[in-house]
PDB file of N, CA and C in Angstrom:
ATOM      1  N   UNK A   1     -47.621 -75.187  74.543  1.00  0.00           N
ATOM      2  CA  UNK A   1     -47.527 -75.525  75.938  1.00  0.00           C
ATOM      3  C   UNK A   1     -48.388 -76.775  76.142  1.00  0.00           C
ATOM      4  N   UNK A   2     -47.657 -77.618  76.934  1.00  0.00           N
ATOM      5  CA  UNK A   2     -48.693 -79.067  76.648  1.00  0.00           C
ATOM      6  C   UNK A   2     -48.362 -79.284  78.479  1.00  0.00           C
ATOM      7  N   UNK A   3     -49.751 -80.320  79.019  1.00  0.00           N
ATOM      8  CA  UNK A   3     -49.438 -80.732  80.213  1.00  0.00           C
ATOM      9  C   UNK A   3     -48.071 -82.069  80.528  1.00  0.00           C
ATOM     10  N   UNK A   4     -47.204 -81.624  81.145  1.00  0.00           N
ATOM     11  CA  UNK A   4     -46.168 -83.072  81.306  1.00  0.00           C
ATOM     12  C   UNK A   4     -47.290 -84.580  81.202  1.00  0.00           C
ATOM     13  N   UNK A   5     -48.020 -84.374  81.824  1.00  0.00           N
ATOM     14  CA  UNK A   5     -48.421 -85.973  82.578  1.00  0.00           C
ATOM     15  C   UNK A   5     -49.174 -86.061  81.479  1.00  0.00           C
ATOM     16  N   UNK A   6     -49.522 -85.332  80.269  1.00  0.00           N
ATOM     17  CA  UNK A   6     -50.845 -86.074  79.028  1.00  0.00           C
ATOM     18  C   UNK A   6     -50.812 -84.842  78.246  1.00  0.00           C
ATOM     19  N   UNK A   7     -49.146 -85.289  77.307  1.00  0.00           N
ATOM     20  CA  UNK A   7     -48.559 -84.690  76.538  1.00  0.00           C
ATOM     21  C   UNK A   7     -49.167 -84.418  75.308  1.00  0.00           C
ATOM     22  N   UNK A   8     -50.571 -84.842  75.128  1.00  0.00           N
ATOM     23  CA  UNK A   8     -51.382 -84.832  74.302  1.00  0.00           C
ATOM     24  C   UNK A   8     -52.381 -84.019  74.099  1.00  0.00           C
ATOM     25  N   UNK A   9     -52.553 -83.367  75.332  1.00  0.00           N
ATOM     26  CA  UNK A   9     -53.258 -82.427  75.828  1.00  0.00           C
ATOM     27  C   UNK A   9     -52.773 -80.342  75.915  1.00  0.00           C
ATOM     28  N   UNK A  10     -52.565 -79.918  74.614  1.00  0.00           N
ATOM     29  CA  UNK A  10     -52.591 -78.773  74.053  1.00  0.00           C
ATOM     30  C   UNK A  10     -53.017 -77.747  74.901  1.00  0.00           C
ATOM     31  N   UNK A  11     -52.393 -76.865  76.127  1.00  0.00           N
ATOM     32  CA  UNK A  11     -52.983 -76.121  76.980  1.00  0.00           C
ATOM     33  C   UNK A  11     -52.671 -74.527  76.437  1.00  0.00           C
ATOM     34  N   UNK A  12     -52.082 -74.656  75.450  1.00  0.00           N
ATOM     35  CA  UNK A  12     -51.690 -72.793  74.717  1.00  0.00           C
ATOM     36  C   UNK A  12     -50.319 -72.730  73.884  1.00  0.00           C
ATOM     37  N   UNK A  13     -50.613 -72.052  73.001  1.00  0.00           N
ATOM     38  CA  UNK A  13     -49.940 -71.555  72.231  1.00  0.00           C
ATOM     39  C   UNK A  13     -49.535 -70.314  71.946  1.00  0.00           C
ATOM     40  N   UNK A  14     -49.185 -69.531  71.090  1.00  0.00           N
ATOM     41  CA  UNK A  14     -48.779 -68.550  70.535  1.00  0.00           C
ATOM     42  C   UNK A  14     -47.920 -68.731  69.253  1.00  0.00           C
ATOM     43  N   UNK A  15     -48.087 -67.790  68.352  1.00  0.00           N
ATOM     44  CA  UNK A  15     -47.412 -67.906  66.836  1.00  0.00           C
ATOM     45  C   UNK A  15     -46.788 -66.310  66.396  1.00  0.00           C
ATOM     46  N   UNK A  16     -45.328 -66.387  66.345  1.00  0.00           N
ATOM     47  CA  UNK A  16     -44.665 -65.290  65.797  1.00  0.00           C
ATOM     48  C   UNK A  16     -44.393 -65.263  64.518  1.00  0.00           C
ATOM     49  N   UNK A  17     -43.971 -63.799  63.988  1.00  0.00           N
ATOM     50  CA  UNK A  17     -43.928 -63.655  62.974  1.00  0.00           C
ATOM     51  C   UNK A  17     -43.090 -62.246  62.996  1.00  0.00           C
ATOM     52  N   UNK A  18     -42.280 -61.900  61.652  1.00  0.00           N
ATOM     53  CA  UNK A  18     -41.597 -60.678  61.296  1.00  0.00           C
ATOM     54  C   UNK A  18     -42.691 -59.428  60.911  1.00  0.00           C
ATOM     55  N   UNK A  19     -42.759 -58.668  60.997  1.00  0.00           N
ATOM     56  CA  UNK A  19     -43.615 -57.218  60.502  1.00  0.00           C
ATOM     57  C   UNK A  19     -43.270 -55.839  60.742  1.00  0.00           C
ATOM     58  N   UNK A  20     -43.970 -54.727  60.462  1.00  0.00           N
ATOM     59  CA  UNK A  20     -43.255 -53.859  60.734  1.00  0.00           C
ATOM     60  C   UNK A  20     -44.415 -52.963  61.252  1.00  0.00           C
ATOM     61  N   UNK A  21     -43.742 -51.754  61.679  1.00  0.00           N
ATOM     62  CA  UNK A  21     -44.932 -50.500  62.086  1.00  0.00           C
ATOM     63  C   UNK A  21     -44.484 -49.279  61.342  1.00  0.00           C
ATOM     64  N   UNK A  22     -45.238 -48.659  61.374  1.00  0.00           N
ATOM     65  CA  UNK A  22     -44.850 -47.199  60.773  1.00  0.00           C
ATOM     66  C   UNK A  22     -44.700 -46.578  62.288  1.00  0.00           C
ATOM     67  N   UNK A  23     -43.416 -45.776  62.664  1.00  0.00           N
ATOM     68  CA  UNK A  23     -42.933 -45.126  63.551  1.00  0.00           C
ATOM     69  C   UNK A  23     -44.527 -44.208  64.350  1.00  0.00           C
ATOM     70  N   UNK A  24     -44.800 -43.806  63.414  1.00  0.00           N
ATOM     71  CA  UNK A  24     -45.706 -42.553  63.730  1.00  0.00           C
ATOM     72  C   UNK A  24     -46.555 -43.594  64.625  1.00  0.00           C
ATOM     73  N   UNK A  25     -47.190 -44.648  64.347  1.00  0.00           N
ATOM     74  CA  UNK A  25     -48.052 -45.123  65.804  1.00  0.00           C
ATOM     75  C   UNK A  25     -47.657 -45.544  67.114  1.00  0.00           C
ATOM     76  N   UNK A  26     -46.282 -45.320  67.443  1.00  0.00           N
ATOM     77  CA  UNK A  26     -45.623 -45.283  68.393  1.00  0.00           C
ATOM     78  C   UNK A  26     -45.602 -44.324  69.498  1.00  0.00           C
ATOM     79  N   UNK A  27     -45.598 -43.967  70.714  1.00  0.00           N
ATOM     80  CA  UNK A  27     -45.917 -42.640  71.755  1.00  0.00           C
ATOM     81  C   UNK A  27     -44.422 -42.090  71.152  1.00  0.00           C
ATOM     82  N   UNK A  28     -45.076 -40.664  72.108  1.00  0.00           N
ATOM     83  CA  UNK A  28     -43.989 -39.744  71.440  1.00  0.00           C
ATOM     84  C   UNK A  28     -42.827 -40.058  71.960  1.00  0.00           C
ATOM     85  N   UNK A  29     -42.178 -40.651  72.827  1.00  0.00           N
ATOM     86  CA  UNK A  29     -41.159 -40.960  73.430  1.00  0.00           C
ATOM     87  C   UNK A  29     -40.647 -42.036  73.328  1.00  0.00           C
ATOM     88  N   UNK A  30     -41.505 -43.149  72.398  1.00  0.00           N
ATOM     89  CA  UNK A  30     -40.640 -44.234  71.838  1.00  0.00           C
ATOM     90  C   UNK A  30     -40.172 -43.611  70.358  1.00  0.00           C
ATOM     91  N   UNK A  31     -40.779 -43.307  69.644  1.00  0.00           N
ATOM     92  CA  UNK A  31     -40.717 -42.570  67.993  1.00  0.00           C
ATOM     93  C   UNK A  31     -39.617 -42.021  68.436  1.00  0.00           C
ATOM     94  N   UNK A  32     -39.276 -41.514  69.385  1.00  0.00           N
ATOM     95  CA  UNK A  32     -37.307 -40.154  69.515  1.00  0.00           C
ATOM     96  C   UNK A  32     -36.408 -41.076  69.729  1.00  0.00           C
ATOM     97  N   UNK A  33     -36.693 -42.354  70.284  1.00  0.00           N
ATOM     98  CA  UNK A  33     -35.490 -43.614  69.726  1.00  0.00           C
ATOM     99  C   UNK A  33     -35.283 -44.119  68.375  1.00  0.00           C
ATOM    100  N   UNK A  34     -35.999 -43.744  67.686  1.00  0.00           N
ATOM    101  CA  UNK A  34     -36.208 -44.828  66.564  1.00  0.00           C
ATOM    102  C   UNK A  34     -35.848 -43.808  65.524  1.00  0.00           C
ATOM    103  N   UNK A  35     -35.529 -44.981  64.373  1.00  0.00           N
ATOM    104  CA  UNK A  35     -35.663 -43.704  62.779  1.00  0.00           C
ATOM    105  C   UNK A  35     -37.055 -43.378  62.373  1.00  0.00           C
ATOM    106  N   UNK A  36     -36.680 -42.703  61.488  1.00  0.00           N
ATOM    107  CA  UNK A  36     -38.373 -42.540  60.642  1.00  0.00           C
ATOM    108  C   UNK A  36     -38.835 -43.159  59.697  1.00  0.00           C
ATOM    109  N   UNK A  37     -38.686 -44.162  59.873  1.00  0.00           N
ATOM    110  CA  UNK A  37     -39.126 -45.351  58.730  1.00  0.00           C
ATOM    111  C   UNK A  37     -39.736 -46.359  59.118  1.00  0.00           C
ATOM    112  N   UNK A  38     -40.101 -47.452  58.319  1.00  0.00           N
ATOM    113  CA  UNK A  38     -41.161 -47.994  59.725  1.00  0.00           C
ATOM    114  C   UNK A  38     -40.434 -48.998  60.255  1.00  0.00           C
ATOM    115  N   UNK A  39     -40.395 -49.073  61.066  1.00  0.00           N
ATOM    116  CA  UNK A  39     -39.856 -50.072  62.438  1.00  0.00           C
ATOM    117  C   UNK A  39     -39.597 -51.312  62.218  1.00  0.00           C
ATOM    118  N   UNK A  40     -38.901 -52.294  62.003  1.00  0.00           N
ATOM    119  CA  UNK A  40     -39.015 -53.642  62.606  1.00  0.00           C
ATOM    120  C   UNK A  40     -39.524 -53.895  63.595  1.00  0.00           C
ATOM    121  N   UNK A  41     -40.649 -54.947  63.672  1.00  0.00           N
ATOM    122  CA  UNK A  41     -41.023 -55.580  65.258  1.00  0.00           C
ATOM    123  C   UNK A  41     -41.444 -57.047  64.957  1.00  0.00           C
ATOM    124  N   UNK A  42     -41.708 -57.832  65.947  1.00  0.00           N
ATOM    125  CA  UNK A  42     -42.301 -58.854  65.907  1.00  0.00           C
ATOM    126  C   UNK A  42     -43.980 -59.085  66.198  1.00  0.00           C
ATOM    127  N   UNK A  43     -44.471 -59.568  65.882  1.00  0.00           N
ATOM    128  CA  UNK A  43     -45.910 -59.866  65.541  1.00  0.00           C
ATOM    129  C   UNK A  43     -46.869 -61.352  65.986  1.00  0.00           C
ATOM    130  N   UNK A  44     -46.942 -61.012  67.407  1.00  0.00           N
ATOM    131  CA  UNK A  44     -47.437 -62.429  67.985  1.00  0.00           C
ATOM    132  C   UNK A  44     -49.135 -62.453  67.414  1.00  0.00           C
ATOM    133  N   UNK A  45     -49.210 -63.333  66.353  1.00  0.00           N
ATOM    134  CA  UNK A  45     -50.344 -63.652  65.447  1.00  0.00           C
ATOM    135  C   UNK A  45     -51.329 -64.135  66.052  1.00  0.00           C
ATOM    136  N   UNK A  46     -51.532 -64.928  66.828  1.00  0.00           N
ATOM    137  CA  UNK A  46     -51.947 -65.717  67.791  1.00  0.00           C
ATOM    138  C   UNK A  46     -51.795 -65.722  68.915  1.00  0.00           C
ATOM    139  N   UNK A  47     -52.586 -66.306  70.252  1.00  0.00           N
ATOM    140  CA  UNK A  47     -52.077 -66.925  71.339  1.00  0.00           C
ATOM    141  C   UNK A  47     -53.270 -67.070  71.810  1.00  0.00           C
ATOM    142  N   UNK A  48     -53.279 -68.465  71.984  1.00  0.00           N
ATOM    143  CA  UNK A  48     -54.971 -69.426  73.132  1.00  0.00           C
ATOM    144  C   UNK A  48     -54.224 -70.084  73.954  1.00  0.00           C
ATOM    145  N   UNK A  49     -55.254 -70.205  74.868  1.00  0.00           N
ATOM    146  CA  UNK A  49     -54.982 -70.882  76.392  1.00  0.00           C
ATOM    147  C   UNK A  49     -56.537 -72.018  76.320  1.00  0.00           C
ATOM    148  N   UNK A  50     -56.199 -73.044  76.811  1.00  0.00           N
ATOM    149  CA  UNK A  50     -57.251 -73.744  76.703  1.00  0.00           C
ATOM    150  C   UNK A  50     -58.229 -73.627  77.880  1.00  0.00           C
ATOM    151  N   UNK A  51     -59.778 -73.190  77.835  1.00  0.00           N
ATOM    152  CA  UNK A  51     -60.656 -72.901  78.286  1.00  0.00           C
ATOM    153  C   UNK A  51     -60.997 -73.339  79.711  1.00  0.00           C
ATOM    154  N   UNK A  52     -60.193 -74.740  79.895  1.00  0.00           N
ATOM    155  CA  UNK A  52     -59.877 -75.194  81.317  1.00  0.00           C
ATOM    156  C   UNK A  52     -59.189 -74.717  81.634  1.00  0.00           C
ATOM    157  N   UNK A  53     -58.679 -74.246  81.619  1.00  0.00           N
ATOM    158  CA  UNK A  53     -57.057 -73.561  82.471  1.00  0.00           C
ATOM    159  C   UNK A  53     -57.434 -71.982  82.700  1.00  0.00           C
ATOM    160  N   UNK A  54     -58.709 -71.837  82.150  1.00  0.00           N
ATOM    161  CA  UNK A  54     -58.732 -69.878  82.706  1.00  0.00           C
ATOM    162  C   UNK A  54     -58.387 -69.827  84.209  1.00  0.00           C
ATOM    163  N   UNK A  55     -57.954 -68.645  84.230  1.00  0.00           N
ATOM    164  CA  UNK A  55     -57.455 -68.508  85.719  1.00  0.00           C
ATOM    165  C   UNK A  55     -56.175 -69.018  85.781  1.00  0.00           C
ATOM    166  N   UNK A  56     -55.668 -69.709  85.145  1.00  0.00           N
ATOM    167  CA  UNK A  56     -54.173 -70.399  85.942  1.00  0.00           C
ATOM    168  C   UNK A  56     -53.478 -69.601  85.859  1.00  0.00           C
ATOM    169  N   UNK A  57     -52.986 -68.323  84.654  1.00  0.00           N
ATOM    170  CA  UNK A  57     -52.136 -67.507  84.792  1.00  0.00           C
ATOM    171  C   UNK A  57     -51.083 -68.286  83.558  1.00  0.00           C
ATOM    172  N   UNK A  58     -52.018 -68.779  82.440  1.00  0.00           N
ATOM    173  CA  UNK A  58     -50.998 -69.896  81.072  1.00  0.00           C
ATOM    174  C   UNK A  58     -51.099 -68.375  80.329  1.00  0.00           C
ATOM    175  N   UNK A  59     -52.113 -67.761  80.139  1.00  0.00           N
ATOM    176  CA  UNK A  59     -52.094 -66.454  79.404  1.00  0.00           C
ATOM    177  C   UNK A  59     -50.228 -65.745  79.525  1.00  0.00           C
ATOM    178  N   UNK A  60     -49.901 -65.623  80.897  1.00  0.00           N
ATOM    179  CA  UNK A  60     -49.242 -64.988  81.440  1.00  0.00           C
ATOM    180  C   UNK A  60     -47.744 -65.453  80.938  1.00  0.00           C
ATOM    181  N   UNK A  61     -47.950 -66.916  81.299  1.00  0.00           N
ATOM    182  CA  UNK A  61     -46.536 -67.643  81.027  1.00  0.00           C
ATOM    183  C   UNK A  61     -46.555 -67.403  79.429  1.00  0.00           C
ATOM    184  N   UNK A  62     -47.252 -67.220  78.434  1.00  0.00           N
ATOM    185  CA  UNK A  62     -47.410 -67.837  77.192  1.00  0.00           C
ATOM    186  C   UNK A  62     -46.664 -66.105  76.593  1.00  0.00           C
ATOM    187  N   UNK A  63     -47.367 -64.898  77.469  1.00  0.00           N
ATOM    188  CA  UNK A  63     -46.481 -64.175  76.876  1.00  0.00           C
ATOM    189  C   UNK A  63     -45.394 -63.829  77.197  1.00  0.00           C
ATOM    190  N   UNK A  64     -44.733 -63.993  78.464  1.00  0.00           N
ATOM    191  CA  UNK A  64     -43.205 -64.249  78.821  1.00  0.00           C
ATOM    192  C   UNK A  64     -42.562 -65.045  77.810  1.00  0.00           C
ATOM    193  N   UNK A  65     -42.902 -66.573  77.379  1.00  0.00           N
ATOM    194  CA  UNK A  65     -42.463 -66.937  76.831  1.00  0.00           C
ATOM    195  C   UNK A  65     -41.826 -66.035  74.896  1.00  0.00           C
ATOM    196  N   UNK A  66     -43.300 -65.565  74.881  1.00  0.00           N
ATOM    197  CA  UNK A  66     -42.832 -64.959  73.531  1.00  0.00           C
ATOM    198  C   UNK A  66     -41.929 -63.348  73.638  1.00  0.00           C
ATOM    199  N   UNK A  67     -41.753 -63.058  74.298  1.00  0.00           N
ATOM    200  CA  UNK A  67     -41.223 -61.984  74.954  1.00  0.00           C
ATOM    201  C   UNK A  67     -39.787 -62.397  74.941  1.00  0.00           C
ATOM    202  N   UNK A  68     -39.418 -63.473  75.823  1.00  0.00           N
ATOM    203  CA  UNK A  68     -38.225 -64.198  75.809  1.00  0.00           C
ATOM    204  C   UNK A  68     -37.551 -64.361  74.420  1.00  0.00           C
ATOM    205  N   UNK A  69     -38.667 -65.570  73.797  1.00  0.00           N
ATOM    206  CA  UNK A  69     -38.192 -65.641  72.200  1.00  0.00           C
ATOM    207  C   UNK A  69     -37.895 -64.504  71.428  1.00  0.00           C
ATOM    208  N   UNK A  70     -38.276 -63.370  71.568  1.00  0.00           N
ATOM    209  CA  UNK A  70     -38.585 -62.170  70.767  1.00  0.00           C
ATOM    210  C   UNK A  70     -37.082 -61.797  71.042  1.00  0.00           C
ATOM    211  N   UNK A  71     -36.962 -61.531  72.400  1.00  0.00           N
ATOM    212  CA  UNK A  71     -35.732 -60.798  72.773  1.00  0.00           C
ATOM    213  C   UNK A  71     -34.587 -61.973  72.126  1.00  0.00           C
ATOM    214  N   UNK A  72     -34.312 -63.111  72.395  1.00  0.00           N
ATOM    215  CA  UNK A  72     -33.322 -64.057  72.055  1.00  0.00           C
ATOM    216  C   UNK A  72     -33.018 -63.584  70.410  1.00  0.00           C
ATOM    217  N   UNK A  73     -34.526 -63.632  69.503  1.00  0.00           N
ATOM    218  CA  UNK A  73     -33.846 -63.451  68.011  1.00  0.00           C
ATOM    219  C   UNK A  73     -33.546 -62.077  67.753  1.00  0.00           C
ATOM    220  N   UNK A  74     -33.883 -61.091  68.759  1.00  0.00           N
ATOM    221  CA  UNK A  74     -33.210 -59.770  68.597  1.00  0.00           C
ATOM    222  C   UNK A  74     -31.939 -59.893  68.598  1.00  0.00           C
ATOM    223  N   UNK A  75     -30.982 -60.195  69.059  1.00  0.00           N
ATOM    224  CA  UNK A  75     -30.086 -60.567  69.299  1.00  0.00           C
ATOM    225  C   UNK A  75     -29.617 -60.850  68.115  1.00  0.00           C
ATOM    226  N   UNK A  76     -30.388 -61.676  66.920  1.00  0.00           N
ATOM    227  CA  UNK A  76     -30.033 -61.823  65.603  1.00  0.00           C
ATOM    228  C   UNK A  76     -30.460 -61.207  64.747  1.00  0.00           C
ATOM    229  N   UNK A  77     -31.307 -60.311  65.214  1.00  0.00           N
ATOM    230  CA  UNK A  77     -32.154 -59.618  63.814  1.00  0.00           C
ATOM    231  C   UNK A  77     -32.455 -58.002  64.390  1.00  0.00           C
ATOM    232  N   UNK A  78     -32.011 -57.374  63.842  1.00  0.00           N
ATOM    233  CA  UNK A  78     -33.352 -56.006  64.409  1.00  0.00           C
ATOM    234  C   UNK A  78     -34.080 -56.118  64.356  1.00  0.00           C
ATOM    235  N   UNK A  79     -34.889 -55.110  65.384  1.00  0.00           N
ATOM    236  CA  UNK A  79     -36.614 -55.573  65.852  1.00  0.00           C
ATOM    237  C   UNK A  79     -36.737 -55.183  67.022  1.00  0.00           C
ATOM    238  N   UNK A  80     -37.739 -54.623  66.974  1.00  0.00           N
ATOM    239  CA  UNK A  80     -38.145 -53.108  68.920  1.00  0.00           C
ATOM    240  C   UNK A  80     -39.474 -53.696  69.228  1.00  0.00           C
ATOM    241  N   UNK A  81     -40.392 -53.574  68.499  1.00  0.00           N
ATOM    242  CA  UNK A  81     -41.348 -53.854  69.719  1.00  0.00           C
ATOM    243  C   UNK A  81     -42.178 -55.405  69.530  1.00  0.00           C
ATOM    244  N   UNK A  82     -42.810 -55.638  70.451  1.00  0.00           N
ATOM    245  CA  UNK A  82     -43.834 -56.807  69.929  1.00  0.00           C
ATOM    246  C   UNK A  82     -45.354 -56.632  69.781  1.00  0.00           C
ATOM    247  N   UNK A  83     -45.762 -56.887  68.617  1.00  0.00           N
ATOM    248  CA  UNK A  83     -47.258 -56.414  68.117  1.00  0.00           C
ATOM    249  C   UNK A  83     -48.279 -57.319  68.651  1.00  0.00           C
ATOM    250  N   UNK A  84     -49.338 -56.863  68.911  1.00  0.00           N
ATOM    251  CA  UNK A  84     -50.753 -57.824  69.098  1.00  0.00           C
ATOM    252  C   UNK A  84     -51.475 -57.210  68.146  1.00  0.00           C
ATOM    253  N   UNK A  85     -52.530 -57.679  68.017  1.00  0.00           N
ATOM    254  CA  UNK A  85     -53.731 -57.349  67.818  1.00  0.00           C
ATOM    255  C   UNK A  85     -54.831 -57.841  68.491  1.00  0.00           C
ATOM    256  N   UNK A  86     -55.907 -57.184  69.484  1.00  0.00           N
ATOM    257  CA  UNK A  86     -56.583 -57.690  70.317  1.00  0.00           C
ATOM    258  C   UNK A  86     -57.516 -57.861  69.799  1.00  0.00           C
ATOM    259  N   UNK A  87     -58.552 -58.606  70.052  1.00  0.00           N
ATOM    260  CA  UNK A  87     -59.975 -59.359  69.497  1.00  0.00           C
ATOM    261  C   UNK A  87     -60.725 -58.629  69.772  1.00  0.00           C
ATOM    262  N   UNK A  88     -60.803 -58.359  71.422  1.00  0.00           N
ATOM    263  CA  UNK A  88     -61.946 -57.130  71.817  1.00  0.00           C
ATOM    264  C   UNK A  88     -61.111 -56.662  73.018  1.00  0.00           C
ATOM    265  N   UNK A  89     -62.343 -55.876  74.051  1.00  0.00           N
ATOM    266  CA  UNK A  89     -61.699 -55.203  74.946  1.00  0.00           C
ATOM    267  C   UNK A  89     -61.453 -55.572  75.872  1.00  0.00           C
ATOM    268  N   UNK A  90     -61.794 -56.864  76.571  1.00  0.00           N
ATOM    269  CA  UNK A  90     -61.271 -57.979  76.934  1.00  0.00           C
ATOM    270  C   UNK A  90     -59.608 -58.446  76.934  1.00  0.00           C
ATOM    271  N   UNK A  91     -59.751 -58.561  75.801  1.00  0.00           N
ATOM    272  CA  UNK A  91     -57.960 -59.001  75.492  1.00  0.00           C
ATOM    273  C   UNK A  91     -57.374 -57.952  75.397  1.00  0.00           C
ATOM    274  N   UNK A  92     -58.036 -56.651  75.345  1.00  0.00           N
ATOM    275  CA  UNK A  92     -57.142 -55.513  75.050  1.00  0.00           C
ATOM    276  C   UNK A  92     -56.523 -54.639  76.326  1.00  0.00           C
ATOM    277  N   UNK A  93     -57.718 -54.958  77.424  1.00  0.00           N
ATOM    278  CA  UNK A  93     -57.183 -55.416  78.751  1.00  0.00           C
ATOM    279  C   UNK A  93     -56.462 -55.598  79.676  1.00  0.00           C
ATOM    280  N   UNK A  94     -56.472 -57.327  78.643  1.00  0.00           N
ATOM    281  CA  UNK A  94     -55.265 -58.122  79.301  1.00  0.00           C
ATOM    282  C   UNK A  94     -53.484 -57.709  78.786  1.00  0.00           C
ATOM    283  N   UNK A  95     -53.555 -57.276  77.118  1.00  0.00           N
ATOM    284  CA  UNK A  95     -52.318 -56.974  77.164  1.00  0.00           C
ATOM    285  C   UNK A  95     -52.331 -55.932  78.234  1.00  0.00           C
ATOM    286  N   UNK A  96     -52.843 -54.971  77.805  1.00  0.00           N
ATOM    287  CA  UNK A  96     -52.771 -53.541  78.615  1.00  0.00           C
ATOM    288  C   UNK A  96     -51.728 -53.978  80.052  1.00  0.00           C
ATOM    289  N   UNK A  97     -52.286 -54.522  80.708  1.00  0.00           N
ATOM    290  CA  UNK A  97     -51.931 -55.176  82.485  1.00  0.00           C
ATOM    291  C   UNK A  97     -50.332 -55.394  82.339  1.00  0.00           C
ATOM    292  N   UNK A  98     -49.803 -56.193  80.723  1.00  0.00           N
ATOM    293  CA  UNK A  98     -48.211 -56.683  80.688  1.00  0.00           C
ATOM    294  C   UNK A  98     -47.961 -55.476  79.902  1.00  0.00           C
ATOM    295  N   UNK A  99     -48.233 -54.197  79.973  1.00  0.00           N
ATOM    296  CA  UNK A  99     -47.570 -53.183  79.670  1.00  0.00           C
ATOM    297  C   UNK A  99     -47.584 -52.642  78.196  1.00  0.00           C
ATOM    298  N   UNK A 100     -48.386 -53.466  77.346  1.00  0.00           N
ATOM    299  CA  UNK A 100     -48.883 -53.567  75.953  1.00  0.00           C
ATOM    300  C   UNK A 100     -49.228 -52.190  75.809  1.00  0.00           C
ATOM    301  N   UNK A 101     -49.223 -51.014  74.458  1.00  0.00           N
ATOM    302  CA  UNK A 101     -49.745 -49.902  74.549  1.00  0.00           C
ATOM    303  C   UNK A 101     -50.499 -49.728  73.515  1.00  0.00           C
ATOM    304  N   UNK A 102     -51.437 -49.269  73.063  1.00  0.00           N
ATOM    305  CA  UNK A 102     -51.981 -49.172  72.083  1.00  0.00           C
ATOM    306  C   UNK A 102     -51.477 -48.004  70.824  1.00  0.00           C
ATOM    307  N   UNK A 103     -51.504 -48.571  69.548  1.00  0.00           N
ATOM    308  CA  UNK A 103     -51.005 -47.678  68.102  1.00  0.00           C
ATOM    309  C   UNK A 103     -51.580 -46.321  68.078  1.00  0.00           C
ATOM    310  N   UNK A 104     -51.245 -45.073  68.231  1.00  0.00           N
ATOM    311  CA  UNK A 104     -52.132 -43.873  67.559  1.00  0.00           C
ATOM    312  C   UNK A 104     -52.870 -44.337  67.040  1.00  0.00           C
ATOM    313  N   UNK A 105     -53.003 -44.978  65.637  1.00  0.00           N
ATOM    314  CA  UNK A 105     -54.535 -45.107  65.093  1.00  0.00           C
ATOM    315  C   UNK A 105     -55.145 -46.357  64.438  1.00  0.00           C
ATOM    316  N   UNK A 106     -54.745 -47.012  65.370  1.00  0.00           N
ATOM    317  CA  UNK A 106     -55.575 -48.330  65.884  1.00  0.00           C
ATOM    318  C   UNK A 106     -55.189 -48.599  67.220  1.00  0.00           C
ATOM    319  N   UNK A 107     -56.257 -48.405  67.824  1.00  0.00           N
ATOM    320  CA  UNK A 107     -56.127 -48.720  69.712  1.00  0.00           C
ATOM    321  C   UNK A 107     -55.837 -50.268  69.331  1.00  0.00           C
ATOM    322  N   UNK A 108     -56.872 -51.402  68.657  1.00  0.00           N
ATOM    323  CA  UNK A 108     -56.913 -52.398  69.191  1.00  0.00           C
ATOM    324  C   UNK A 108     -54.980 -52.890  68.688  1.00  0.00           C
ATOM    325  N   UNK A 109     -54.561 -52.146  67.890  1.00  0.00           N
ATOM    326  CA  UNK A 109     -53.202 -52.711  67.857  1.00  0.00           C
ATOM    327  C   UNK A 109     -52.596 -52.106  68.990  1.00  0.00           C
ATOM    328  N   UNK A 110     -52.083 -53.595  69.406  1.00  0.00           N
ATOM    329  CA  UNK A 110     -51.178 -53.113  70.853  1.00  0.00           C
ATOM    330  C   UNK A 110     -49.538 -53.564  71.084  1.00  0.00           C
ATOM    331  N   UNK A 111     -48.497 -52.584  71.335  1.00  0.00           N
ATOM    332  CA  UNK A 111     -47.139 -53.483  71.368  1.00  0.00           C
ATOM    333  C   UNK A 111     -46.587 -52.861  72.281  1.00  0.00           C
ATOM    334  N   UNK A 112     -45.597 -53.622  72.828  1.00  0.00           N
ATOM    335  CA  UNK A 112     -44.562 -54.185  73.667  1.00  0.00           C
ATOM    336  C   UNK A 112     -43.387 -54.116  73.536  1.00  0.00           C
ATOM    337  N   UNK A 113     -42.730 -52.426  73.890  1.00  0.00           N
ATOM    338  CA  UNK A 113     -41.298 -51.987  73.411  1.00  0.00           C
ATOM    339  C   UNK A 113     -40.436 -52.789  74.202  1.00  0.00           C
ATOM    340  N   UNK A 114     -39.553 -53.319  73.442  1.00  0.00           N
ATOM    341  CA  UNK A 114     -38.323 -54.399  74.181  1.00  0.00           C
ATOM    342  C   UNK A 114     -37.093 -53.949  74.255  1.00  0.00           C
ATOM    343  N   UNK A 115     -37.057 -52.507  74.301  1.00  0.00           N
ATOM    344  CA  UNK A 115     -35.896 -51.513  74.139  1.00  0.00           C
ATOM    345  C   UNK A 115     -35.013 -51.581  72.992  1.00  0.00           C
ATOM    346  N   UNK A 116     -33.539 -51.425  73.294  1.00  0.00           N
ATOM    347  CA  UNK A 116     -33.224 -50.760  72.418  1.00  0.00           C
ATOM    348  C   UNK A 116     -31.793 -51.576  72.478  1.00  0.00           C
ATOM    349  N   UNK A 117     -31.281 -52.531  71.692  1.00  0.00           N
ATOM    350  CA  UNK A 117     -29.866 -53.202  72.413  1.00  0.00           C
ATOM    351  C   UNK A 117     -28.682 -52.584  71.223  1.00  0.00           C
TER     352      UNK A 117
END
């Protein structure tokens, strides 16, 4: 994400990737959609917002955006949820707020069921 007027100027990112989960860290009511094997999902590796911009709500756009992307290559690939991994409890938080849930057994892993097409 860069500003139009000083295209040079780097205001956030995010970086995807393919991975998988083992079903079982899923709530009990996503695991009864799924097989028992481990899952396809996507795996947002990353994502910064540049330190001027706290508050603007780039956090926000940055994960719509990957949300969007996620869903578009579903479309080409299987793949259910989208993974984080949060830094601290802070970011763990912030997914929390866009509906992010945390793994049975790792809280700080957190994902983002994108249903079921």
């Amino acid at each position: 994400m860069v500003d139009e007027a000083v295209p040079s100027k780097i205001l956030g990112f995010y970086t995807l990737s393919a991975a998988q989960i083992d079903a079982q860290q899923l709530s009990d009511t996503e695991r009864k959609k799924l097989p028992r094997y481990p899952v396809p999902c996507f795996r947002m590796g990353r994502m910064a917002r540049d330190i001027e911009s706290r508050g603007a709500g780039l956090g926000e756009v940055l994960i719509g955006c990957a949300v969007d992307r996620c869903l578009h290559a579903r479309s080409l690939v299987g793949a259910y949820p989208l993974l984080v991994v949060a830094k601290d409890e802070g970011a763990k938080a912030f997914y929390e707020r866009y509906g992010f849930v945390p793994c049975a057994d790792a809280p700080m892993t957190l994902y983002l069921p994108l249903g079921l097409s």
